[in-house]
Protein backbone atom coordinates (compact mmCIF):
# COMPACT_ATOMS: atom_id res chain seq x y z
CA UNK A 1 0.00 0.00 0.00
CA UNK A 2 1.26 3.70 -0.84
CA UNK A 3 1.58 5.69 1.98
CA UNK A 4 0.45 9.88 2.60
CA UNK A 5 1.83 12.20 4.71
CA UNK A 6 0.53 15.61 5.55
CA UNK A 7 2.87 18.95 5.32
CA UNK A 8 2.13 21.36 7.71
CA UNK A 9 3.87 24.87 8.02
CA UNK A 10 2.28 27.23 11.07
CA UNK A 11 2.74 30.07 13.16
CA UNK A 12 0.72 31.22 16.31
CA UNK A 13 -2.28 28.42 14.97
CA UNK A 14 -3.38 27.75 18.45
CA UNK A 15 -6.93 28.61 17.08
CA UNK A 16 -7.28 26.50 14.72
CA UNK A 17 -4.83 24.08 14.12
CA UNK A 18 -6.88 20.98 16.21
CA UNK A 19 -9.54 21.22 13.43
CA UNK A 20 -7.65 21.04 10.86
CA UNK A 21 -5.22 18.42 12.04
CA UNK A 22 -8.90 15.78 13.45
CA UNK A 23 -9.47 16.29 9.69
CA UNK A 24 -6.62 14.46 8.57
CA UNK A 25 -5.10 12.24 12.03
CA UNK A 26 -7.47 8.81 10.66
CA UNK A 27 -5.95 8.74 7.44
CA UNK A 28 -2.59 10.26 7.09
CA UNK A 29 0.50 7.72 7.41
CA UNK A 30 2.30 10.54 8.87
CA UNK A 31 1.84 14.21 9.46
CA UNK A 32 4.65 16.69 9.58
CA UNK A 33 4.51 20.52 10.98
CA UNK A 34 6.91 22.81 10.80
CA UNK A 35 6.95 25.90 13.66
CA UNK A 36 8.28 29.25 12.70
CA UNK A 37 8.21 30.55 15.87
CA UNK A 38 4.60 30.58 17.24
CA UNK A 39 4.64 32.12 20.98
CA UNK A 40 1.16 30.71 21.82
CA UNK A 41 0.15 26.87 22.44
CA UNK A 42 0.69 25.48 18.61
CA UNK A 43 3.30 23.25 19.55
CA UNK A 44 1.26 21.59 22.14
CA UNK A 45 -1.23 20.95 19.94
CA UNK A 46 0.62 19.92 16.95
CA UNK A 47 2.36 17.22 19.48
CA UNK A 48 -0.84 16.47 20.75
CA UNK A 49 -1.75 14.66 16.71
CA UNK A 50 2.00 14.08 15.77
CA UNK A 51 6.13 13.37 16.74
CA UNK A 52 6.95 15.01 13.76
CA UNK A 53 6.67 18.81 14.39
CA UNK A 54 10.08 21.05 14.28
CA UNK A 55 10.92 24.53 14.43
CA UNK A 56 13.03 26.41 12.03
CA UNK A 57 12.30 30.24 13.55
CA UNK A 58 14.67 31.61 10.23
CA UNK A 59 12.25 32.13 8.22
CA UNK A 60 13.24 31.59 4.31
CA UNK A 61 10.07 32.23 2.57
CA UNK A 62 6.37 30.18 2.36
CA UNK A 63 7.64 28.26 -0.55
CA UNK A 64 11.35 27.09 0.82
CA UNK A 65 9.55 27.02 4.70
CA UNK A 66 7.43 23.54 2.72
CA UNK A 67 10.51 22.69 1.59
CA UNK A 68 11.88 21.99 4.60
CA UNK A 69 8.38 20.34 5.93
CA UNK A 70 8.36 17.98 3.23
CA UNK A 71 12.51 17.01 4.06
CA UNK A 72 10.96 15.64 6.96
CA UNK A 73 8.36 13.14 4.96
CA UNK A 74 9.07 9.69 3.93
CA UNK A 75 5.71 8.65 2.53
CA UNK A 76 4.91 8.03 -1.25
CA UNK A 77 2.45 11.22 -1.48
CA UNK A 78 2.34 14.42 0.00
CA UNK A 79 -0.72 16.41 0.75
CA UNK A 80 -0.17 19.94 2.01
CA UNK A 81 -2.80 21.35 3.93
CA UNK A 82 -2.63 24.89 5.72
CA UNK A 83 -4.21 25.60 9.75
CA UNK A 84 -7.08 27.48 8.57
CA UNK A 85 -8.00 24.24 7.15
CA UNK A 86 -10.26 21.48 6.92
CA UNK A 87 -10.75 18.46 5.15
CA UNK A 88 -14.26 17.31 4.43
CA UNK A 89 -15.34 13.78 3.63
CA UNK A 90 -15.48 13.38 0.21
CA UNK A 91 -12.34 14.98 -0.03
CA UNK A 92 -10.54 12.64 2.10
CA UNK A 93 -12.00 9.07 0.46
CA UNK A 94 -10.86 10.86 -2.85
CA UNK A 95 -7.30 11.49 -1.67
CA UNK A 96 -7.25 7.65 0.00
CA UNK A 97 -8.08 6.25 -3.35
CA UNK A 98 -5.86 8.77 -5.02
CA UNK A 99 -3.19 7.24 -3.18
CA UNK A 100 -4.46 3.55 -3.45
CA UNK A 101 -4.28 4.07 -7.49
CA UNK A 102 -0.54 5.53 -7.15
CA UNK A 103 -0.60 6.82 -10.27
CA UNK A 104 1.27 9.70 -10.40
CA UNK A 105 -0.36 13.73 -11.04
CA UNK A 106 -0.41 16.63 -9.17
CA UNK A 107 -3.96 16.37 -8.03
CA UNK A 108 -6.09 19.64 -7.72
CA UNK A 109 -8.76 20.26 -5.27
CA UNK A 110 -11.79 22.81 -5.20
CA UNK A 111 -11.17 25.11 -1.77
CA UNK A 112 -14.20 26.78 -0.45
CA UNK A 113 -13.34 29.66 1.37
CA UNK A 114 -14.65 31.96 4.18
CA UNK A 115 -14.66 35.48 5.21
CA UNK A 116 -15.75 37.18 7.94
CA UNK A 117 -17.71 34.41 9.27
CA UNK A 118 -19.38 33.78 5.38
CA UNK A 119 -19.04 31.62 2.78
CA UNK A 120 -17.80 33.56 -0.33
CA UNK A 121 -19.38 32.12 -4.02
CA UNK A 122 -17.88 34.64 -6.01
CA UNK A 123 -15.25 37.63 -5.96
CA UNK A 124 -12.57 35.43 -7.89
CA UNK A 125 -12.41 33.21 -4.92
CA UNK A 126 -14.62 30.24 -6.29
CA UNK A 127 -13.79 27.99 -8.14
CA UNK A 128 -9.82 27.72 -6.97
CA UNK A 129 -8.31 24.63 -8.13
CA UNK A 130 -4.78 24.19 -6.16
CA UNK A 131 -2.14 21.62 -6.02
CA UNK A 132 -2.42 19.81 -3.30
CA UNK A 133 -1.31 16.04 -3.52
CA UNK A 134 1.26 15.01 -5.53
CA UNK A 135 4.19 12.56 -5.09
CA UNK A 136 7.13 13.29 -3.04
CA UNK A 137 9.65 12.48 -5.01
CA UNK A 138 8.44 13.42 -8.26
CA UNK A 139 7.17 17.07 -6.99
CA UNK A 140 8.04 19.91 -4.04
CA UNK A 141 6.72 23.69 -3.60
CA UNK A 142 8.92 26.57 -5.52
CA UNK A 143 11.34 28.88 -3.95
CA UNK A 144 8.76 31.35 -3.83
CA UNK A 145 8.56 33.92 -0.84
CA UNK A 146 4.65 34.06 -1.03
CA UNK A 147 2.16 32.48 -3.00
CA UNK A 148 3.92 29.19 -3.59
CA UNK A 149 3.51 26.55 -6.08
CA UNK A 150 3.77 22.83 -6.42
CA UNK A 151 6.37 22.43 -8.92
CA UNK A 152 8.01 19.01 -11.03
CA UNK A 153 10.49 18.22 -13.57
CA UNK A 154 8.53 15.19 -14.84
CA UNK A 155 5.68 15.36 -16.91
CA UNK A 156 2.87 14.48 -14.38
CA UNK A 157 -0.86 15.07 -15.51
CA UNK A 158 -3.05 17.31 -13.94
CA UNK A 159 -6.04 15.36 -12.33
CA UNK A 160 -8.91 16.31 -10.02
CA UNK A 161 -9.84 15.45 -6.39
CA UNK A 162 -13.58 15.10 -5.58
CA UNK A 163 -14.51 16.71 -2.40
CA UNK A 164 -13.38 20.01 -0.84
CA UNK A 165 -11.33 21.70 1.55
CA UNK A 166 -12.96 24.30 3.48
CA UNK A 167 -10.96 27.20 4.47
CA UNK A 168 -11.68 30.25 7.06
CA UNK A 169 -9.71 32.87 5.47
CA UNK A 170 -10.46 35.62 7.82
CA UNK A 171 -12.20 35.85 11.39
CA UNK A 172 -11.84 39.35 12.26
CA UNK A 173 -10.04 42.53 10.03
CA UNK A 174 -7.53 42.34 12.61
CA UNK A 175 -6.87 38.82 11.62
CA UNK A 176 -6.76 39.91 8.20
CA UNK A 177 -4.35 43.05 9.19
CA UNK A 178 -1.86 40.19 10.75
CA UNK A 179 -2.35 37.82 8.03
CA UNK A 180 -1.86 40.26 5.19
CA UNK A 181 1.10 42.48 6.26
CA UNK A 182 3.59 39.46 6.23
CA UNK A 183 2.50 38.32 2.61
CA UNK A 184 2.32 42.14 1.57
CA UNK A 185 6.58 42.17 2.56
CA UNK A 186 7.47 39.29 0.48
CA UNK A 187 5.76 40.46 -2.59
CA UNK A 188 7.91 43.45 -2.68
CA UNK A 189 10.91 41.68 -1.38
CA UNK A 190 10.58 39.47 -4.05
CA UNK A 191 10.05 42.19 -6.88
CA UNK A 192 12.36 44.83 -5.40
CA UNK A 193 14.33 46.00 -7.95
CA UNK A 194 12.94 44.23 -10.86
CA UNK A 195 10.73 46.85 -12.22
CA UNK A 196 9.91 50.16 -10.98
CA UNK A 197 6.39 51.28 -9.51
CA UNK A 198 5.24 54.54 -8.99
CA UNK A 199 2.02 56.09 -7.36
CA UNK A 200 0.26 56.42 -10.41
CA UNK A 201 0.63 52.78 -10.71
CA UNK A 202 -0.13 51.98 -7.22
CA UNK A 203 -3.50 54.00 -8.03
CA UNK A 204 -4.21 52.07 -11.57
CA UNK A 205 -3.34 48.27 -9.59
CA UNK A 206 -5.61 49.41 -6.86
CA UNK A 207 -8.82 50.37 -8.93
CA UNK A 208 -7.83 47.48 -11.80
CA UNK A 209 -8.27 45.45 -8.73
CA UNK A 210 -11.72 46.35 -7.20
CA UNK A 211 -13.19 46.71 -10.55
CA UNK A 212 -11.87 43.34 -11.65
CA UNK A 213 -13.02 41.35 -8.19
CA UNK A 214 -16.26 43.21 -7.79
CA UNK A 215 -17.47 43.63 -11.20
CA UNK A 216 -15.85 41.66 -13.74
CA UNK A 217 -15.20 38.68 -11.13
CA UNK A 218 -18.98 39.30 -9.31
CA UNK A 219 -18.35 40.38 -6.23
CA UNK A 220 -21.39 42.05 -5.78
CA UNK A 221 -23.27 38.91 -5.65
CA UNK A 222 -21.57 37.99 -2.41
CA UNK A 223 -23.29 41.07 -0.93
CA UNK A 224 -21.77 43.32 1.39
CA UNK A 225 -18.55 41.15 1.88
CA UNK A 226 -18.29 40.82 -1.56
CA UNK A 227 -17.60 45.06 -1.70
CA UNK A 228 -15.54 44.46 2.07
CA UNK A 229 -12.99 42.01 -0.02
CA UNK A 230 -12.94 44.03 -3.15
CA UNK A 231 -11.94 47.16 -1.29
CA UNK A 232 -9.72 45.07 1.30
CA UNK A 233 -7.82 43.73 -1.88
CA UNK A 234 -7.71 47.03 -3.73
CA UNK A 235 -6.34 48.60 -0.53
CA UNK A 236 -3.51 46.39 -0.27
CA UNK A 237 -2.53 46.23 -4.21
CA UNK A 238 -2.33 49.98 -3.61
CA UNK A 239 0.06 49.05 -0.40
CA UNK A 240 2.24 46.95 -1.68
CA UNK A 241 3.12 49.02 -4.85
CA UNK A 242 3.47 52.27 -3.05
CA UNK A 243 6.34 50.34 -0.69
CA UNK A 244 8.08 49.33 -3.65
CA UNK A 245 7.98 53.32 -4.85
CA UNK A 246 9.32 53.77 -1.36
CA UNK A 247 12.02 51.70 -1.22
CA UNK A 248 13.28 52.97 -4.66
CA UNK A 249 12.56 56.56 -3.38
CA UNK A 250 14.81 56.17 -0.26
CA UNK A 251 17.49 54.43 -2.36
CA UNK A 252 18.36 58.40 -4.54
């Protein structure tokens, strides 16, 4: 029998992360998490489901941070879940006989997420297919500082899982303040010095973005949250462009 093990990467999850990890404990052959440093009771918990949890407190980026998760695996498949998290039912017999097969793909599954304590249908949010199982040593996540891909050198096929995985994006807009500014860095860490921005073009991303996720991608049909994300999204396009400008502006 093929074996799956679960790739975990967290910080300050205390929250959340027992959900998400009773959603995968029955059928995962092994389930890794990696700490960067949480100063609440994550660890407890994680050790509470699993051996396998570490802490590597330098942090080198989402993508290289499941790198190092993944190091840790020594099952046929991986399946990379995040805290926020859960697995539903059909999801989970889908990724069993996804494994059973052992054919190999990078298999997609449909996320449902949440904001604000709803369900969001539109806004560019659903559908969203992501890479989520794939073999270990056929596959691994990108260097990337944020928004990090499965990658592969072999020509796998692109398949689909059944099921979804249901994820609470935000609980509060201080939860989305703490969860944003940290990806908000590493997209201009990553582009810094690449190409140059300018407030104009911090002012043409922001608006491109609010008309494209609450018009063009029908936000308004998700109501009231649906115009909360779109301005949420065109707030921090605008922010991230304006502290590339800076950094470039402080550099003459």
């Amino acid at each position: 029998m093929s074996t799956v093990g679960v790739l975990l990467i967290v910080k300050n999850e205390g929250k959340v992360l027992a959900k998400c990890l009773s959603s995968v404990a029955s059928w995962a052959d092994q389930i890794v998490v990696v700490d960067s440093g949480s100063d609440d009771d994550t660890l407890e918990i994680a050790r509470s489901f699993t051996p396998d949890v570490y802490v590597y407190s330098e942090w080198p980026g989402f993508g290289k941070q499941r790198q190092i998760a993944q190091s840790y695996l020594n099952t046929e498949w991986v399946f990379a879940i995040d805290a926020d998290e859960e697995v539903s039912a059909t999801l989970q017999q889908s990724i069993c006989d996804a494994v059973r097969r052992n054919e190999p793909a990078l298999y997609r599954l449909n996320r449902l997420s949440s904001a604000f304590g709803k369900r969001i249908s539109h806004s560019g949010w659903s559908p969203d297919w992501i890479v989520r199982l794939y073999p270990r040593l056929l596959a691994s996540y990108n260097d990337a500082l944020v928004h990090e891909k499965v990658v592969s050198d072999s020509a796998l096929v692109n398949a689909k899982l059944s099921g979804h995985i249901y994820h609470d994006t935000y609980s509060s807009l201080s939860h989305y303040s703490s969860k944003t500014t940290g990806y908000l860095k590493a997209w201009a860490d990553e582009r810094e010095g690449q190409k140059p921005s300018s407030v104009s073009k911090a002012l043409l991303h922001a608006m491109s973005c609010f008309i494209k996720m609450y018009l063009i991608k029908r936000g308004f049909l998700d109501g009231r949250h649906g115009f909360i994300l779109a301005w949420l999204a065109a707030h921090s396009t605008f922010y991230k462009y304006i502290d590339l400008w800076l950094r470039e502006y402080q550099k003459k």
